[in-house]
C-alpha atoms as a PDB file:
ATOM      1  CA  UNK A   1       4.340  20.851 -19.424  1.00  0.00           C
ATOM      2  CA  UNK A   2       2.633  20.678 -15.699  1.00  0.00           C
ATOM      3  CA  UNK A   3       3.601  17.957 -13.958  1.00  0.00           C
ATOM      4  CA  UNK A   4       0.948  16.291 -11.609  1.00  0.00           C
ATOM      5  CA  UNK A   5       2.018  13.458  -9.117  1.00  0.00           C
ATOM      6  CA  UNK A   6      -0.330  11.045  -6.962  1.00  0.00           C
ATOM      7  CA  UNK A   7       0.649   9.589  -4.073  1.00  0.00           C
ATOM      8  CA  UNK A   8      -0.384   7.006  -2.047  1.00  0.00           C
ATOM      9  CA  UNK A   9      -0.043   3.694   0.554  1.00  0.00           C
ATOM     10  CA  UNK A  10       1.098   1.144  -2.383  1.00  0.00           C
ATOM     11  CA  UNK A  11       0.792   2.857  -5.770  1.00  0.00           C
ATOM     12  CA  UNK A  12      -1.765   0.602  -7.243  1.00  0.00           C
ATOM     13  CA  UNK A  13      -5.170   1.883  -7.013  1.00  0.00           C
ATOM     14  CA  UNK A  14      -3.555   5.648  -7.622  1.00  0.00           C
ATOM     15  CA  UNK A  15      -1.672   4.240 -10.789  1.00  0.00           C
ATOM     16  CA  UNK A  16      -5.370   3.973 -12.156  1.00  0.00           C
ATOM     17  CA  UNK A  17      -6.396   7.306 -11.360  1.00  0.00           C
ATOM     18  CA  UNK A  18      -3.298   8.923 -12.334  1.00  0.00           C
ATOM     19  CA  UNK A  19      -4.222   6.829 -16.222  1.00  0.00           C
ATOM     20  CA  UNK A  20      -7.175   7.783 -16.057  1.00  0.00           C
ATOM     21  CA  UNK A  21      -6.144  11.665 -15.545  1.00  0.00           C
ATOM     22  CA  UNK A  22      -3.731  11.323 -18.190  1.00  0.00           C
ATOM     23  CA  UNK A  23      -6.163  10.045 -20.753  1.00  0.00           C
ATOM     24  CA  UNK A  24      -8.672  12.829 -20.137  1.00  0.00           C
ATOM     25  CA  UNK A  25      -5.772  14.930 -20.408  1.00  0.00           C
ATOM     26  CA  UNK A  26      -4.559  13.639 -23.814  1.00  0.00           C
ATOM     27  CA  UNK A  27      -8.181  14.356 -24.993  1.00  0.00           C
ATOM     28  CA  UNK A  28      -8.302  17.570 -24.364  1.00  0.00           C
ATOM     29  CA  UNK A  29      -4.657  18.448 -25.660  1.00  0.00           C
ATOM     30  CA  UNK A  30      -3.923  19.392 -22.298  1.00  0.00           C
ATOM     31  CA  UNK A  31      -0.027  19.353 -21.880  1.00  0.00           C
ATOM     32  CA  UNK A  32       0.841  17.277 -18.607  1.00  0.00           C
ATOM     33  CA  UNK A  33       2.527  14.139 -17.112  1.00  0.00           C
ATOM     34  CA  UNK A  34       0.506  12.463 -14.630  1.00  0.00           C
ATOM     35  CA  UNK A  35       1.899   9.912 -12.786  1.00  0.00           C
ATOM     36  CA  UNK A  36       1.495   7.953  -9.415  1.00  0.00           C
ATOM     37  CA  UNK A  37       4.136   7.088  -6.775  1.00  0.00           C
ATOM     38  CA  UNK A  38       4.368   5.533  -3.387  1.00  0.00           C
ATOM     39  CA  UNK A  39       3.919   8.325  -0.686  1.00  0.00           C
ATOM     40  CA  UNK A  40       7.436   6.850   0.591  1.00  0.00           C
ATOM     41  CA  UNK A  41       9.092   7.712  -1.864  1.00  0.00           C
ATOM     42  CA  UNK A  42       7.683  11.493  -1.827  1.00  0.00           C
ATOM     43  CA  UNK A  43      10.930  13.620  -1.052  1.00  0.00           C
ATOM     44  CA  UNK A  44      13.347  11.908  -3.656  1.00  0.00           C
ATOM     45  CA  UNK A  45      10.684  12.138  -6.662  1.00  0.00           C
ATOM     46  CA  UNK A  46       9.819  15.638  -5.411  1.00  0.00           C
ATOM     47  CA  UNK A  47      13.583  16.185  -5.205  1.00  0.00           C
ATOM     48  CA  UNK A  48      14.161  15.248  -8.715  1.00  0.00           C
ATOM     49  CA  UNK A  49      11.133  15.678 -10.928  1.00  0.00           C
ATOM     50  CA  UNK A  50       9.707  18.933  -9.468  1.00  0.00           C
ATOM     51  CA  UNK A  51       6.093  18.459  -9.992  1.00  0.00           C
ATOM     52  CA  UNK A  52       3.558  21.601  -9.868  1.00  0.00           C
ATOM     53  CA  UNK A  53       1.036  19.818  -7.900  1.00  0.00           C
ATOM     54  CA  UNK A  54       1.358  17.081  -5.337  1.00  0.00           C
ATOM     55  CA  UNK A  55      -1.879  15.012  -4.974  1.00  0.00           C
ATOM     56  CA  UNK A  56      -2.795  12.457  -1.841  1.00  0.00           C
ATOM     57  CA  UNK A  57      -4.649   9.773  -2.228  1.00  0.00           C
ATOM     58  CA  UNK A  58      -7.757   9.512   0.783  1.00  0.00           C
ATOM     59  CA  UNK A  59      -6.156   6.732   2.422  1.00  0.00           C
ATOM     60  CA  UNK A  60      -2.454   9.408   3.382  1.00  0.00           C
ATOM     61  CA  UNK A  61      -4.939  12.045   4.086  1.00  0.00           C
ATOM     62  CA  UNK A  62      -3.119  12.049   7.469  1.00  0.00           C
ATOM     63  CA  UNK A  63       0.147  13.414   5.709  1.00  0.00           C
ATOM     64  CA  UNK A  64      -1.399  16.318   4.074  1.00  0.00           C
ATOM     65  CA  UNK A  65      -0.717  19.166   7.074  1.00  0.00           C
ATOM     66  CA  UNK A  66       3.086  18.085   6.807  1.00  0.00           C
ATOM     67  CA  UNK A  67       3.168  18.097   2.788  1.00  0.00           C
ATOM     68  CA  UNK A  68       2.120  21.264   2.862  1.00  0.00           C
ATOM     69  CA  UNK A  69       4.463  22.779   5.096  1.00  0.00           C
ATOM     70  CA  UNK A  70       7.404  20.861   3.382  1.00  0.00           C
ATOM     71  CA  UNK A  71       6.276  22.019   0.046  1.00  0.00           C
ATOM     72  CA  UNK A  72       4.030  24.656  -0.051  1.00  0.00           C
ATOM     73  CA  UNK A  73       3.465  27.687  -1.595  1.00  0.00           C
ATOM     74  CA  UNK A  74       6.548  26.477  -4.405  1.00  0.00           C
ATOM     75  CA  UNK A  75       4.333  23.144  -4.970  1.00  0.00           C
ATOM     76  CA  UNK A  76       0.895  23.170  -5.133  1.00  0.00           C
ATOM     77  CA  UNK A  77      -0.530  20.360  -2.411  1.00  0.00           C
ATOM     78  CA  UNK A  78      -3.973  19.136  -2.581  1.00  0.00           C
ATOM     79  CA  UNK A  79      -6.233  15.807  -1.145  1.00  0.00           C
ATOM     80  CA  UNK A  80      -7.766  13.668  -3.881  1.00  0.00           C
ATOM     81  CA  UNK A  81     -11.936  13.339  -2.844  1.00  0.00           C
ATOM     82  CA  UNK A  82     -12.297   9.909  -1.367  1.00  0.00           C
ATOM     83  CA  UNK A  83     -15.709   9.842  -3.649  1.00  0.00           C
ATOM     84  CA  UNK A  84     -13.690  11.144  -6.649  1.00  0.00           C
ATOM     85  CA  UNK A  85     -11.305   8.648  -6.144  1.00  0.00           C
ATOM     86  CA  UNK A  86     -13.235   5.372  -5.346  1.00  0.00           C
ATOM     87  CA  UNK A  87     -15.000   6.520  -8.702  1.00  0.00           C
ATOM     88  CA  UNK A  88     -11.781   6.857 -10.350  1.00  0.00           C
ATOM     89  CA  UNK A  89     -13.203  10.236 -11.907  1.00  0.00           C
ATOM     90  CA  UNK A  90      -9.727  11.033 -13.541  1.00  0.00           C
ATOM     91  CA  UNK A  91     -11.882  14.364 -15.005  1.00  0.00           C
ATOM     92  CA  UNK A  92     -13.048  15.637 -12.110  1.00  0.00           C
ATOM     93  CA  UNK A  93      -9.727  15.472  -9.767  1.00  0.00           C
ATOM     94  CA  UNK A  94      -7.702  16.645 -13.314  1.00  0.00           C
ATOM     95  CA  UNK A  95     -10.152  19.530 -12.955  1.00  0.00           C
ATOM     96  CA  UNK A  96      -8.992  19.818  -9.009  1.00  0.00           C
ATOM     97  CA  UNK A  97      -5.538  19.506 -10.224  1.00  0.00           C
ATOM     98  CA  UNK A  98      -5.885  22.505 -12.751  1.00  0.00           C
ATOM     99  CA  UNK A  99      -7.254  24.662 -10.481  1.00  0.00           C
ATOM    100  CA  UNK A 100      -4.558  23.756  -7.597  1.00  0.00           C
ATOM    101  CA  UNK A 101      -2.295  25.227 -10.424  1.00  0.00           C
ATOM    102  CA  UNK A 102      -4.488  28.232 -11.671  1.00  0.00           C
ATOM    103  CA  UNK A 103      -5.075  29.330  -7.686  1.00  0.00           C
ATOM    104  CA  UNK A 104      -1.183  29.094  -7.117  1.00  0.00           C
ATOM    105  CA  UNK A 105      -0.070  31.465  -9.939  1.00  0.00           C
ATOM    106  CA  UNK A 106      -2.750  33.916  -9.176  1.00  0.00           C
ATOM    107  CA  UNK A 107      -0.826  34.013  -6.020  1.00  0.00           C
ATOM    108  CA  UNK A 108       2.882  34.738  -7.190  1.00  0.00           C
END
């Protein structure tokens, strides 16, 4: 199972992408938990879950250099499109997420 977490400011508008993700997921028989935190709370879910990918929401965008280097290459770290997102297209940033996954094992 690949684990995919969101993060963002509050949790709330992320908590519907992250459904939305899941569902798409579920369609397709895809096996993953997608799930949505806030970004404060980052290093102690990271700590204890140990996702594959870490996504930002748009509006932590600023926080994305420093995830990286905290995380990165053992945790895949990518930015959520700010279109993708506002559109809550749970397809098309599941299909980011996959390939965040796909381009890390590739690597190792």
């Amino acid at each position: 199972m690949k684990k995919v977490y969101l993060f963002c400011n509050a949790g709330m508008s992320t908590s519907l992408v992250a459904n939305d993700m899941q569902k798409v997921a579920d369609e397709y028989n895809l096996p993953m938990e997608i799930k949505a935190f806030n970004d404060s709370s980052m290093s102690e879910v990271v700590k204890k879950e140990n996702p594959d990918v870490i996504l930002l929401g748009p509006q932590v965008k600023y926080k994305l250099a420093d995830t990286k280097k905290t995380y990165e290459p053992k945790i895949s770290v990518g930015l959520i499109n700010a279109e993708d997102y506002g559109k809550v297209d749970g397809e098309r940033i599941l299909k980011y997420s996959i390939k965040l996954i796909q381009d890390r094992e590739k690597e190792s």
